[in-house]
N, C-alpha and C. Protein backbone atom coordinates (compact mmCIF):
# COMPACT_ATOMS: atom_id res chain seq x y z
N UNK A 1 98.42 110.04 99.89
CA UNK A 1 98.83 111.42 99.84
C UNK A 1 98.41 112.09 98.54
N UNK A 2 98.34 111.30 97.17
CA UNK A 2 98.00 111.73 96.34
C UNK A 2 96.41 112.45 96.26
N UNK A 3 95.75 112.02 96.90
CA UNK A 3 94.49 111.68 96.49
C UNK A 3 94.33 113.62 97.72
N UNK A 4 94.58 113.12 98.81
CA UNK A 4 94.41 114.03 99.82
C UNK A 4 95.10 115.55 98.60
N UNK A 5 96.79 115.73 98.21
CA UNK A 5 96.98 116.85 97.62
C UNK A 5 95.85 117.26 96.62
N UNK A 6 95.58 116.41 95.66
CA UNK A 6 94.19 116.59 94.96
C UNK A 6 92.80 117.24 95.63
N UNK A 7 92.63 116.55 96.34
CA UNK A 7 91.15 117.22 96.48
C UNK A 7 91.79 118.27 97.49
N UNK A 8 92.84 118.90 98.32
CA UNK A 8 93.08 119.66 98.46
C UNK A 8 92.83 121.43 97.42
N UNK A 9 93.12 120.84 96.50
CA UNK A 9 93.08 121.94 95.22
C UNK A 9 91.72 122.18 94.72
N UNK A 10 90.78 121.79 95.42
CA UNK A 10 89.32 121.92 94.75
C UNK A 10 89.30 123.26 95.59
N UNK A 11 88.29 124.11 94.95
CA UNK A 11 88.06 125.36 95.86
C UNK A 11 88.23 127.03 95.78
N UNK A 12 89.68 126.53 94.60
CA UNK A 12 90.29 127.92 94.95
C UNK A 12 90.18 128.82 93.93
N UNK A 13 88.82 128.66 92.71
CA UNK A 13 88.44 129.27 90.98
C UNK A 13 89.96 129.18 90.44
N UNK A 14 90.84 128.23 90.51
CA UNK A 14 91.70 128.06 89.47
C UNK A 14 90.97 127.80 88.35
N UNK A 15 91.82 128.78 87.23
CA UNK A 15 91.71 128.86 85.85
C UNK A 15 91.94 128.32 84.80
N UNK A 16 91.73 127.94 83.77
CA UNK A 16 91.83 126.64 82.83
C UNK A 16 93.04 127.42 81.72
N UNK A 17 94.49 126.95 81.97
CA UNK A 17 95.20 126.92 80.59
C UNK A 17 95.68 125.90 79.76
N UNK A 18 95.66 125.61 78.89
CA UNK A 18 96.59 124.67 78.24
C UNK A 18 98.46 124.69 78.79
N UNK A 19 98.96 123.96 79.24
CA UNK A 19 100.56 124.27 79.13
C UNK A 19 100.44 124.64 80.97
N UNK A 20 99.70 125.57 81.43
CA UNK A 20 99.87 125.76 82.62
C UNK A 20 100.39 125.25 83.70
N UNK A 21 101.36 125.75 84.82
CA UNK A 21 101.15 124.83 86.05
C UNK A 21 101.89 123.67 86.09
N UNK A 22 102.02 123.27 87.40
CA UNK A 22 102.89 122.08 87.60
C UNK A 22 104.09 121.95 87.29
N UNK A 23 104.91 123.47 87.42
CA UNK A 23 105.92 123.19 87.27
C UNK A 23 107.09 123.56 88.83
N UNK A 24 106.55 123.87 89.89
CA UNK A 24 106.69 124.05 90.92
C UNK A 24 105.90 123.03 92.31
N UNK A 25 105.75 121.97 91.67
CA UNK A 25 105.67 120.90 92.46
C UNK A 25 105.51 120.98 93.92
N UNK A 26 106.76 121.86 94.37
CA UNK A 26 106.89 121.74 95.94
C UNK A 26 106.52 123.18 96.59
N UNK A 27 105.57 123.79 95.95
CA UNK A 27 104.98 124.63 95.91
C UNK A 27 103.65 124.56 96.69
N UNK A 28 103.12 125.48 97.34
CA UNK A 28 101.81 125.44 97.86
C UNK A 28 100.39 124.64 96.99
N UNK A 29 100.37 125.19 95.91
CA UNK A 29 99.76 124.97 95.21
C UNK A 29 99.77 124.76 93.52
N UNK A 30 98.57 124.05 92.80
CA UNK A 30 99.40 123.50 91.55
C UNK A 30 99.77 124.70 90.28
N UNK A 31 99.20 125.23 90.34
CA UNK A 31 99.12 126.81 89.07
C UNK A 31 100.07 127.33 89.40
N UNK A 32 100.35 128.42 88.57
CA UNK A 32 100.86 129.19 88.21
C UNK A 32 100.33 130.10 89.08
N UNK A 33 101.71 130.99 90.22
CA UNK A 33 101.03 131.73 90.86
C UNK A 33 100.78 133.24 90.55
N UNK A 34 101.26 133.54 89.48
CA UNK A 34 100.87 134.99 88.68
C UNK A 34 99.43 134.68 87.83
N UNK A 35 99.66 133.74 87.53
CA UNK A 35 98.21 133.64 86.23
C UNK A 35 97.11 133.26 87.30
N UNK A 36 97.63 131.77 88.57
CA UNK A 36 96.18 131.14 88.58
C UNK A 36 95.84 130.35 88.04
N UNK A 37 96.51 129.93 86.76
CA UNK A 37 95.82 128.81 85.69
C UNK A 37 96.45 127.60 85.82
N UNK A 38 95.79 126.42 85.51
CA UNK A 38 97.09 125.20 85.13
C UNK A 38 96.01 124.17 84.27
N UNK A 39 96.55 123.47 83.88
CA UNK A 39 95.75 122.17 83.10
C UNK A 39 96.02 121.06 83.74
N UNK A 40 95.45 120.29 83.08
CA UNK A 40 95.74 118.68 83.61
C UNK A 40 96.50 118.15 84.04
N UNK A 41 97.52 118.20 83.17
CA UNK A 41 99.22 116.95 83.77
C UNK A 41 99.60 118.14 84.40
N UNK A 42 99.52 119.61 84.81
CA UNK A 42 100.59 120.16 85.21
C UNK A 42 99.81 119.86 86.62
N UNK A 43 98.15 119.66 86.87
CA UNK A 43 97.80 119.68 87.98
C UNK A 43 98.32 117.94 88.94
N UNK A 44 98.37 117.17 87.43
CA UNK A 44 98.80 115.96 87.79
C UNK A 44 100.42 115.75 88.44
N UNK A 45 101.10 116.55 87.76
CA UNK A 45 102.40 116.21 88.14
C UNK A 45 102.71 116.99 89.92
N UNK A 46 101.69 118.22 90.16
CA UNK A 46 101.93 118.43 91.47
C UNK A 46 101.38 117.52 92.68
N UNK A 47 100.34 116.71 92.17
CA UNK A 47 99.76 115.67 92.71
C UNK A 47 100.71 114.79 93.12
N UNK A 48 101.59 114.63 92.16
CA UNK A 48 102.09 113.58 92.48
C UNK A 48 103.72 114.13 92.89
N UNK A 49 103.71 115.29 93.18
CA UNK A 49 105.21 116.15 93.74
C UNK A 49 106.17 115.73 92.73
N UNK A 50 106.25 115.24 91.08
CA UNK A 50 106.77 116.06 90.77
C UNK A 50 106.64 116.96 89.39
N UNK A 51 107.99 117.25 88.78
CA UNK A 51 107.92 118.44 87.37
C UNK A 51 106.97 117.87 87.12
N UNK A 52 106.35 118.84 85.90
CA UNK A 52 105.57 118.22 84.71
C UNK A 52 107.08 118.30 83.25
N UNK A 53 108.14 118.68 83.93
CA UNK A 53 109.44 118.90 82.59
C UNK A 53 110.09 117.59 83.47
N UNK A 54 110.39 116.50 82.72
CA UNK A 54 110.68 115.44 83.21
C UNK A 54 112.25 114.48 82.27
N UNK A 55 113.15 114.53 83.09
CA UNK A 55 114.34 113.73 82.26
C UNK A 55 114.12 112.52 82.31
N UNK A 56 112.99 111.77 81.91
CA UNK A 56 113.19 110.23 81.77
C UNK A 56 113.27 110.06 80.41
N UNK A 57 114.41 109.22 80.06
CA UNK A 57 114.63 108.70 78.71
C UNK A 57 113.71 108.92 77.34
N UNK A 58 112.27 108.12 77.98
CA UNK A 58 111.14 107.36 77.05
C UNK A 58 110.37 109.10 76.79
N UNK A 59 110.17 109.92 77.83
CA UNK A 59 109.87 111.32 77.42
C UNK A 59 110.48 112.07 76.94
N UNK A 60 111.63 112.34 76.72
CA UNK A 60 112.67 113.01 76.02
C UNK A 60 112.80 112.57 75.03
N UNK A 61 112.39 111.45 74.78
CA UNK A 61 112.97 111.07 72.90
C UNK A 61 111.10 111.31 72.39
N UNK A 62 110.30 111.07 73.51
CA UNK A 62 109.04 111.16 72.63
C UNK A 62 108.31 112.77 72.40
N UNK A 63 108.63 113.34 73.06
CA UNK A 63 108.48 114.93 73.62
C UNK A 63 109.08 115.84 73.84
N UNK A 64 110.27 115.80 74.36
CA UNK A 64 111.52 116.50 74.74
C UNK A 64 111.51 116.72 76.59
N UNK A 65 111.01 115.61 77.00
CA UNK A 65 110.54 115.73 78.25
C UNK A 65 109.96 116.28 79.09
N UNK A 66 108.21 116.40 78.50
CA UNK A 66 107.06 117.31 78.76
C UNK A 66 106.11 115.67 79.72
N UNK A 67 105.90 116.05 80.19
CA UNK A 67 104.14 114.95 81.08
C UNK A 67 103.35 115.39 80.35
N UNK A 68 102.77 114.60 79.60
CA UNK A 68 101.52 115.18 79.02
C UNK A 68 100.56 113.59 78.92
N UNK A 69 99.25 113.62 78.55
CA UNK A 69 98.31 112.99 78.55
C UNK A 69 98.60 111.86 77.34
N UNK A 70 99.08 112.14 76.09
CA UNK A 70 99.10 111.05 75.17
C UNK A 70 100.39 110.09 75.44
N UNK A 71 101.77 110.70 76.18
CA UNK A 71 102.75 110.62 76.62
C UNK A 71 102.50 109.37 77.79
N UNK A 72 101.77 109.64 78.74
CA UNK A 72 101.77 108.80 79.85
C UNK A 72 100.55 107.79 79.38
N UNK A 73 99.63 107.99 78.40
CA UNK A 73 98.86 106.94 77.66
C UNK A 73 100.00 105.87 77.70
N UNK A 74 100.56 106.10 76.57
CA UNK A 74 101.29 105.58 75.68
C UNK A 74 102.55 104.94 76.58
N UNK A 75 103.17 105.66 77.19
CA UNK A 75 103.64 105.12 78.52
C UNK A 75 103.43 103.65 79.57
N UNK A 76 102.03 103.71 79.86
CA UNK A 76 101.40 102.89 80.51
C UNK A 76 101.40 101.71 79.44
N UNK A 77 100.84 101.57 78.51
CA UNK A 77 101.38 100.63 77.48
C UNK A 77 102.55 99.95 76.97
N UNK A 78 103.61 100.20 77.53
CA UNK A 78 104.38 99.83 77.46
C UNK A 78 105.31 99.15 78.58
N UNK A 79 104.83 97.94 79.10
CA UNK A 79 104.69 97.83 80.85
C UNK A 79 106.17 98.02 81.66
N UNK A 80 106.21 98.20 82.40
CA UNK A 80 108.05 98.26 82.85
C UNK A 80 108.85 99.05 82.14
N UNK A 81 108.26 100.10 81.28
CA UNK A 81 109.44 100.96 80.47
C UNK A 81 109.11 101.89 81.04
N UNK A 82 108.50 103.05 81.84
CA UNK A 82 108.36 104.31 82.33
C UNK A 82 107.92 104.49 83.64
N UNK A 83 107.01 105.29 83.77
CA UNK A 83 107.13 106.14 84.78
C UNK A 83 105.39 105.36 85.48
N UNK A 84 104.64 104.78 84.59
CA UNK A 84 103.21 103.83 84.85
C UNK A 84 102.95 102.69 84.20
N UNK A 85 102.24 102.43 85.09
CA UNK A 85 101.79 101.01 84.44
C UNK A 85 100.74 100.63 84.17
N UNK A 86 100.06 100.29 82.98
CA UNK A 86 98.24 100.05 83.15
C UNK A 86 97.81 99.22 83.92
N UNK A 87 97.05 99.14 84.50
CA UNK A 87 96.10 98.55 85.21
C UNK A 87 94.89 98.16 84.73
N UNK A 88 94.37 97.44 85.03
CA UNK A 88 92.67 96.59 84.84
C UNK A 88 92.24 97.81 85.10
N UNK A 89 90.98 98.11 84.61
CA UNK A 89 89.99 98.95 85.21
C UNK A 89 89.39 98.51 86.94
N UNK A 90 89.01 97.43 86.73
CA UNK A 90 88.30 96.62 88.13
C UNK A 90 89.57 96.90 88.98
N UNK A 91 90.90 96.53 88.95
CA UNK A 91 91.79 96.80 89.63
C UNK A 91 92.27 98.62 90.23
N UNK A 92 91.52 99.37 89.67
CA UNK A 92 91.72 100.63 90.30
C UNK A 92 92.04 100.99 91.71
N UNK A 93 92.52 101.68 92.04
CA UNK A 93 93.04 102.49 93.33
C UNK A 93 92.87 103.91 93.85
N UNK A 94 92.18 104.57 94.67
CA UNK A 94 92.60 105.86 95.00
C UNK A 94 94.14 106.16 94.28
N UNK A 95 94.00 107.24 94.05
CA UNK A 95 95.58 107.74 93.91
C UNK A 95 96.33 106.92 92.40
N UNK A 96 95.44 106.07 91.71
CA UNK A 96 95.63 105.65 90.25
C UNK A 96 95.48 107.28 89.31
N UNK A 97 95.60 106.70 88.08
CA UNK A 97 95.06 107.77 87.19
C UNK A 97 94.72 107.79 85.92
N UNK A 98 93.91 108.31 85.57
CA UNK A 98 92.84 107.83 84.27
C UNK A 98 93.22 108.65 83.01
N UNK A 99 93.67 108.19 81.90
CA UNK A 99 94.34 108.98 80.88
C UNK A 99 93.71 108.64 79.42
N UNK A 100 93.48 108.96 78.71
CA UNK A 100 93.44 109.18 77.36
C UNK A 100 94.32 110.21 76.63
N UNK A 101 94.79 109.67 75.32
CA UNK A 101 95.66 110.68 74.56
C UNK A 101 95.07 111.31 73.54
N UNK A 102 95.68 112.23 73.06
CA UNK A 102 95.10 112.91 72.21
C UNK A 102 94.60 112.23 70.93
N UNK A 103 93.87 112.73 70.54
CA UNK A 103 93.27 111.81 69.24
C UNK A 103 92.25 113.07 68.32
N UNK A 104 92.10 112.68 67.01
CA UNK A 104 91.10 113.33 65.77
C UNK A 104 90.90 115.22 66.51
N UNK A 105 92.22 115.43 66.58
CA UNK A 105 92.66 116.59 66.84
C UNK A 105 92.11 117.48 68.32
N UNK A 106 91.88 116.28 68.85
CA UNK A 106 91.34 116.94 70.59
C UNK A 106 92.24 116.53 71.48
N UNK A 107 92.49 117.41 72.32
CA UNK A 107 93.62 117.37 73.48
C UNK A 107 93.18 116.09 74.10
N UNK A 108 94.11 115.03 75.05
CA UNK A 108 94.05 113.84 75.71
C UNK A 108 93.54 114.67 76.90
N UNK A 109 93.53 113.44 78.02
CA UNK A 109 92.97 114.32 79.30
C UNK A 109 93.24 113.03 80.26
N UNK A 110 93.66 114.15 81.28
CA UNK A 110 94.30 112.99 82.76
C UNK A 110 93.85 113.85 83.81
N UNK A 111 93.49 112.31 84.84
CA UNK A 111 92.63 113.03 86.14
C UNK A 111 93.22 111.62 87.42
N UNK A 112 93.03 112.04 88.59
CA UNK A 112 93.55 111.00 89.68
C UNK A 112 92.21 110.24 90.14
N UNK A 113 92.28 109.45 90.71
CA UNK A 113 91.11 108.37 91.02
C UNK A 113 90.79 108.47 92.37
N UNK A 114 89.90 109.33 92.55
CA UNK A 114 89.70 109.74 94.22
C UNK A 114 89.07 108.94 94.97
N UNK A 115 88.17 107.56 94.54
CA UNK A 115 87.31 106.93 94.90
C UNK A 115 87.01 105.96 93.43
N UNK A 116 87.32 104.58 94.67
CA UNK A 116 87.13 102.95 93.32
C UNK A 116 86.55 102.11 94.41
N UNK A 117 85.61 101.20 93.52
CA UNK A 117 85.00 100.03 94.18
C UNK A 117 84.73 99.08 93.03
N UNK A 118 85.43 98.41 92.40
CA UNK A 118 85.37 97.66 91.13
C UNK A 118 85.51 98.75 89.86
N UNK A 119 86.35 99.38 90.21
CA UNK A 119 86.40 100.53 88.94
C UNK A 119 86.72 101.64 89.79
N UNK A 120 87.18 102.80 88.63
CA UNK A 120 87.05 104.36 89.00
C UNK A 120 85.48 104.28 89.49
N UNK A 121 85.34 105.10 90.83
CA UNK A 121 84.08 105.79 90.77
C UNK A 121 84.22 107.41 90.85
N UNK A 122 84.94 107.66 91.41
CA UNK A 122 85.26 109.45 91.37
C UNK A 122 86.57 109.79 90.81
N UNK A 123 87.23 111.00 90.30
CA UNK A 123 88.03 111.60 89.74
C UNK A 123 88.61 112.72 90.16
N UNK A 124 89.31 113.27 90.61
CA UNK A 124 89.66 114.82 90.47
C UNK A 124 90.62 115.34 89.62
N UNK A 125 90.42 115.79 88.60
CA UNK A 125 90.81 116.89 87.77
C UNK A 125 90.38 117.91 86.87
N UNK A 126 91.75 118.84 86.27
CA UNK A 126 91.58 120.24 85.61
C UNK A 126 91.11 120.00 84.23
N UNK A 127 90.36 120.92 84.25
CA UNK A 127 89.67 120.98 83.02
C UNK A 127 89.26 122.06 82.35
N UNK A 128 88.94 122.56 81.56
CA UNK A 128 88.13 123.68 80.93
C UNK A 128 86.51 123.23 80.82
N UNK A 129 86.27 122.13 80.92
CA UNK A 129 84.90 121.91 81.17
C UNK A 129 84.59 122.05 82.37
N UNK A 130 85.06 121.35 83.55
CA UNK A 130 85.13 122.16 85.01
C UNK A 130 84.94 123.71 85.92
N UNK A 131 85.70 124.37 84.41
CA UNK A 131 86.02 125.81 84.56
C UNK A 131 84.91 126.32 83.90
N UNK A 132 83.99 126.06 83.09
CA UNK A 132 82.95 126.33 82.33
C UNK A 132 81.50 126.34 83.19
N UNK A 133 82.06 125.23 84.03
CA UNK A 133 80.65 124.73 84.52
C UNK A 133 80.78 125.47 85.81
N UNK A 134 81.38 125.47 86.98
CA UNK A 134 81.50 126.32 87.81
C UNK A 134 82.33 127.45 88.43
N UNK A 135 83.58 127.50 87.41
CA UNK A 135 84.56 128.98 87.60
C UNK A 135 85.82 128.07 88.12
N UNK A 136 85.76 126.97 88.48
CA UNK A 136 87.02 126.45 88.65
C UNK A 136 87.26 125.54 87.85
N UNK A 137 88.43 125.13 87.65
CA UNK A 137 89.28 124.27 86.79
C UNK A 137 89.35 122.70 87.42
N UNK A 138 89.43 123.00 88.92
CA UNK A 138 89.75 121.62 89.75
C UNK A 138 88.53 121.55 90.21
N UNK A 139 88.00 120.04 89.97
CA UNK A 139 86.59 119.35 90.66
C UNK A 139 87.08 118.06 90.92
N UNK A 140 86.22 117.29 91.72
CA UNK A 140 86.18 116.06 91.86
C UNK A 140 84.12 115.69 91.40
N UNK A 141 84.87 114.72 90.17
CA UNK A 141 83.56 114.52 89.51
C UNK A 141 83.50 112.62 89.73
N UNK A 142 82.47 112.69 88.70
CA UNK A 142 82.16 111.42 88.61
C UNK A 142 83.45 110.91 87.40
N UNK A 143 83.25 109.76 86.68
CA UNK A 143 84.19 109.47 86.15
C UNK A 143 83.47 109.28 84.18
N UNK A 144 82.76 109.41 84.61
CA UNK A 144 81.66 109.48 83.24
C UNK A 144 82.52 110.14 81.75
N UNK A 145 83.01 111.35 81.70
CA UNK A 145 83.86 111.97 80.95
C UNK A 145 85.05 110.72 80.15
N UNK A 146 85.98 110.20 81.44
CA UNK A 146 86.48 109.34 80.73
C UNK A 146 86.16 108.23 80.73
N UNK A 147 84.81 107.54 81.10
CA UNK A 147 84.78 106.30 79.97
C UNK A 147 84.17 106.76 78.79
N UNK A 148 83.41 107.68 78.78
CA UNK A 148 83.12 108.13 77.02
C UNK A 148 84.42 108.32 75.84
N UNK A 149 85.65 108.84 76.69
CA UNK A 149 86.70 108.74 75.65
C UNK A 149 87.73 107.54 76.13
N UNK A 150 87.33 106.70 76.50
CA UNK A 150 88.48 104.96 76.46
C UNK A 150 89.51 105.41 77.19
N UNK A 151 89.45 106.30 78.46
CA UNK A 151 90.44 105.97 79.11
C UNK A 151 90.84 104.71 79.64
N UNK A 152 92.13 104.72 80.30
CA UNK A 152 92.81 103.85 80.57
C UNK A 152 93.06 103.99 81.91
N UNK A 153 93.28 102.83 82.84
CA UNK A 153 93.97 103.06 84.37
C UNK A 153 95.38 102.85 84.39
N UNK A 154 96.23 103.67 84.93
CA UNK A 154 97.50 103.95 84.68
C UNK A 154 97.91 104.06 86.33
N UNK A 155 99.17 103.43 86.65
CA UNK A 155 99.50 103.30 88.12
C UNK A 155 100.98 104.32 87.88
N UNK A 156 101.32 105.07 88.99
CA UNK A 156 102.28 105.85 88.88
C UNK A 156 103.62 104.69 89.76
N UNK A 157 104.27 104.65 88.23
CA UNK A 157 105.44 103.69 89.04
C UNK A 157 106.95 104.13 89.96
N UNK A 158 106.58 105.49 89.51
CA UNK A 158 107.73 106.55 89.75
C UNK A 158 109.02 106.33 88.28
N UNK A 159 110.02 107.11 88.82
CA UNK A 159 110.98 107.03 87.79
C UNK A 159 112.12 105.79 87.71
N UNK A 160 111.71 104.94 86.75
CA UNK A 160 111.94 103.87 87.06
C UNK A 160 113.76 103.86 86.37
């Protein structure tokens, strides 16, 4: 289901914000429906039906309970304490998700795994590079982007 709501959202020139989106989950769609815009985890958290404003423990003391990209890094690292779990790369799944955190002052970045065969091979997510390149925010790309920045495979464990 994940994978299907995702590439559902390709299509529609959604707009690239920081902070945007995903906060209406059970909503038609992942943005913001006055702006249009959303970013990454907010596109991630509708993916996965739910907030991107989240009361789990481990986010509230690290964030004040925001989903964000260095958050669910950091998360996944820590196995059985949150909301994912890392995974092998080779072990990937449709419907996994590929994260890096922020680092040397550049935003982290998270996308869902639309297609694996010994690895991520495809991706879908928001971006401002997405939005640059063809007017929308939501693509399903190759996965190239994040192995250049060391993402990680991260399994959504729910709220544990």
């Amino acid at each position: 289901m994940v994978v299907i709501n995702a590439r559902e959202a390709v299509g529609f020139d959604t707009r690239y914000a920081l902070g945007a989106g995903g906060r209406l989950w059970h909503k038609a769609t992942p943005w913001n429906p006055l702006t249009h815009k959303c970013d990454c985890t907010g596109f991630l958290a509708w993916c996965l039906e739910m907030d991107r404003k989240t009361n789990h423990p481990l986010y509230a003391k690290w964030n004040g309970g925001w989903l964000e990209s260095s958050a669910i890094a950091r998360d996944a690292m820590l196995p059985g304490a949150g909301m994912f779990d890392r995974m092998l790369w080779t072990s990937a799944a449709p419907g996994d998700v590929l994260v890096w955190g922020d680092r040397d002052g550049h935003q982290g970045h998270v996308g869902i795994v639309s297609e694996a065969n010994d690895g991520p091979q495809a991706v879908v997510h928001c971006s401002m590079g997405n939005y640059r390149a063809t007017g929308d925010a939501i693509q399903e790309t190759d996965v190239s982007i994040f192995l250049r920045n060391g993402a990680i495979v991260a399994r959504y464990a729910g709220f544990i």
